[in-house]
Every structure is written in structure tokens, then in C-alpha cells.
Protein backbone atom coordinates (compact mmCIF):
# COMPACT_ATOMS: atom_id res chain seq x y z
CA UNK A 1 48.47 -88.32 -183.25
CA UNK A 2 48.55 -87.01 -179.61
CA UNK A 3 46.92 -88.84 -177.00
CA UNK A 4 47.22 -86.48 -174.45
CA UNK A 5 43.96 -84.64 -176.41
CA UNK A 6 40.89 -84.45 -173.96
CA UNK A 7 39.06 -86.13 -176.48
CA UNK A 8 41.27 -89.47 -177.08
CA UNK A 9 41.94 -89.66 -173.11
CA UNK A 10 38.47 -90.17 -172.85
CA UNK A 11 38.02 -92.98 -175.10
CA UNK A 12 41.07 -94.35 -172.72
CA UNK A 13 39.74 -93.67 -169.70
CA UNK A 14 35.78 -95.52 -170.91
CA UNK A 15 37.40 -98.11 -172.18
CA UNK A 16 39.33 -99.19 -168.94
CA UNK A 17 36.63 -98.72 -167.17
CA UNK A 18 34.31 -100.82 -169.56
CA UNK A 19 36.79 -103.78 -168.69
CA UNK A 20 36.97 -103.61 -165.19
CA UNK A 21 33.19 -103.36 -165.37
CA UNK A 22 32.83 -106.25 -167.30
CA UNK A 23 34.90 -108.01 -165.53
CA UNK A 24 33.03 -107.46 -162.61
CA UNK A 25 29.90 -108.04 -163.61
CA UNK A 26 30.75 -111.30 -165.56
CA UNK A 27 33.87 -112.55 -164.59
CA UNK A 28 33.65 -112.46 -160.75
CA UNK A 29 33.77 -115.24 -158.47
CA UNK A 30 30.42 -116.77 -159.38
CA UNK A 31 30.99 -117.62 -163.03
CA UNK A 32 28.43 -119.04 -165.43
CA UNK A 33 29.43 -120.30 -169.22
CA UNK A 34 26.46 -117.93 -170.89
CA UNK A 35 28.47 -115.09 -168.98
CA UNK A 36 31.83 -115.98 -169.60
CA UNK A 37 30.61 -116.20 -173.17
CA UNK A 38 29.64 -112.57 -173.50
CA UNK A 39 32.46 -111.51 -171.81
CA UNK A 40 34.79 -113.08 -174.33
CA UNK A 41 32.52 -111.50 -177.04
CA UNK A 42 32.64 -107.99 -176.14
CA UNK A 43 36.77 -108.25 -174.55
CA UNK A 44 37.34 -109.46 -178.57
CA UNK A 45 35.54 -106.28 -179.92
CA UNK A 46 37.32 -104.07 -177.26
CA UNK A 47 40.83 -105.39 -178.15
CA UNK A 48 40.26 -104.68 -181.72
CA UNK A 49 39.59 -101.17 -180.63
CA UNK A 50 42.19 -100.96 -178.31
CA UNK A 51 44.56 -102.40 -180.97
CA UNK A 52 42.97 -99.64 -183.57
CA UNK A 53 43.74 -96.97 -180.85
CA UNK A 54 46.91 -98.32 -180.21
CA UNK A 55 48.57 -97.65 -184.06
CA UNK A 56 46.74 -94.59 -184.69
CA UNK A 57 48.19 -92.83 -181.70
CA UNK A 58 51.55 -91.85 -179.68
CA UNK A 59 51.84 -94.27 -177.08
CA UNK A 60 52.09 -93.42 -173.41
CA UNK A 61 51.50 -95.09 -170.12
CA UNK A 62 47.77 -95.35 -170.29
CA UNK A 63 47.68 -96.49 -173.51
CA UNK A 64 50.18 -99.11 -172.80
CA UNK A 65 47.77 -100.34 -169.10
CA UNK A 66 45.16 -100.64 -171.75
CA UNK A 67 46.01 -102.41 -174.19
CA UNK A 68 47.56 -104.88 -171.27
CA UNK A 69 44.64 -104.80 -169.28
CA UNK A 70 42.62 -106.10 -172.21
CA UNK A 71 44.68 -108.45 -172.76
CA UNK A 72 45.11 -110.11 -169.41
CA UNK A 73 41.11 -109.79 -169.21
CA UNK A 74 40.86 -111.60 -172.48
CA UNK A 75 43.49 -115.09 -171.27
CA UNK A 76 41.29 -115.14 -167.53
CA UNK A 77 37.89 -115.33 -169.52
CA UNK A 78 40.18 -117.77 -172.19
CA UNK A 79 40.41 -119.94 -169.34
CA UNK A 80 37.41 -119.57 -167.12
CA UNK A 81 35.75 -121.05 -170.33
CA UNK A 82 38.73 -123.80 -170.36
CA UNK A 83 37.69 -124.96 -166.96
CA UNK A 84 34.73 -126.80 -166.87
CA UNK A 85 35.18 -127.39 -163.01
CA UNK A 86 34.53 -125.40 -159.97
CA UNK A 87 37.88 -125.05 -158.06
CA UNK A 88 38.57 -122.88 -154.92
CA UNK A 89 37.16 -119.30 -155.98
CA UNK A 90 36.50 -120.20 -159.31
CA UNK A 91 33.02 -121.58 -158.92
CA UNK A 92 30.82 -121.81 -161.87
CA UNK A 93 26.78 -122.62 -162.10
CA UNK A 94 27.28 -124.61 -165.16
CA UNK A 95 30.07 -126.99 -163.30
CA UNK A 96 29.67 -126.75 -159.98
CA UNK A 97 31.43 -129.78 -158.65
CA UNK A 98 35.72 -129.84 -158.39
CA UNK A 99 37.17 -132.86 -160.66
CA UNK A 100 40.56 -134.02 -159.86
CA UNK A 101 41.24 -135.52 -163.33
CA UNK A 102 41.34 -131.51 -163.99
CA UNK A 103 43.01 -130.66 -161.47
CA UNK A 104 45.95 -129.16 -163.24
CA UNK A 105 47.60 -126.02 -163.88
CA UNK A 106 46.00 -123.51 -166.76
CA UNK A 107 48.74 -122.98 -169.36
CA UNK A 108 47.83 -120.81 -172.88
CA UNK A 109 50.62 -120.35 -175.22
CA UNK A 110 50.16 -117.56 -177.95
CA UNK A 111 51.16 -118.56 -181.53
């Protein structure tokens, strides 16, 4: 397939903006674990479609910032829901106090 068709740059182009939407809208400074939740739950339906989009297509550029755009959105919501802290701009409702037992560095290895 092409995905230089109107049609498929579309589904790009929604996509992408569904993220950074998302993002925005759940993700942002003020967090809350109900949010963060969601946000995990539709970012793991969007990188199956991404991934679906991905093999049934030619890759190019924007494919490519999509599927890594998911991807990076998926690990920060991965670990906003790691922290259960509030730290610098990462406040959250549900923790809203810093800890210093967790005050380490976020590390996620994929297996």
C-alpha cells in the first residue's frame, strides 16, 4: 500500500492529533490516577492501530513520528501511573505529597 493516499494520510494525521489531545487533556501537569488510567486504555488501543497501520502500509516519515509518538506517550503514562508521588511538575490529586523514599530516577526496560 501507499500512504501518500488522501485517505490513509488522514487516518495519520487524526491519529496524531488524538494523542497529543489526549495527552493534553489527561496527561498534563495536574495528573489524577482515574485519568492516567484512561489514558493508558485508549494509548493501548491506538498503538494496536498504529501498529496495524504500520505493516499494512509503505512507511514514510509520518508514519514513522507516529508510531514513535505513541509510543513515547504510552512509557510517560507507564510511569505517571508508576509514581505514586507528586514531584516538581508532576503533581497528582491522588498523591499529592513528594516522598523521598521515591525519590529516584524512572527506569522501564522493554522485554
Amino acid at each position: 500500500g501507499d500512504v501518500a493516499e488522501p485517505d490513509e494520510l488522514v487516518v495519520i494525521y487524526h491519529n496524531w492529533d488524538e494523542i497529543r489531545r489526549l495527552m493534553w487533556d489527561y496527561v498534563s501537569i495536574v495528573r489524577t490516577d482515574n485519568r492516567l488510567r484512561r489514558a493508558a486504555a485508549r494509548l493501548k488501543n491506538l498503538k494496536k492501530e498504529v501498529r496495524e497501520f504500520y505493516w499494512g502500509h509503505r512507511v514514510n516519515a509520518d508514519i514513522l513520528e507516529l508510531r514513535n509518538l505513541v509510543s513515547v506517550a504510552s512509557l510517560i503514562v507507564e510511569c505517571a501511573l508508576r509514581r505514586k508521588e507528586s514531584r516538581g511538575l508532576h503533581y497528582t490529586l491522588d498523591h499529592p505529597e513528594a516522598e523521598e523514599s521515591l525519590r529516584t530516577d524512572t527506569v522501564i526496560r522493554k522485554f
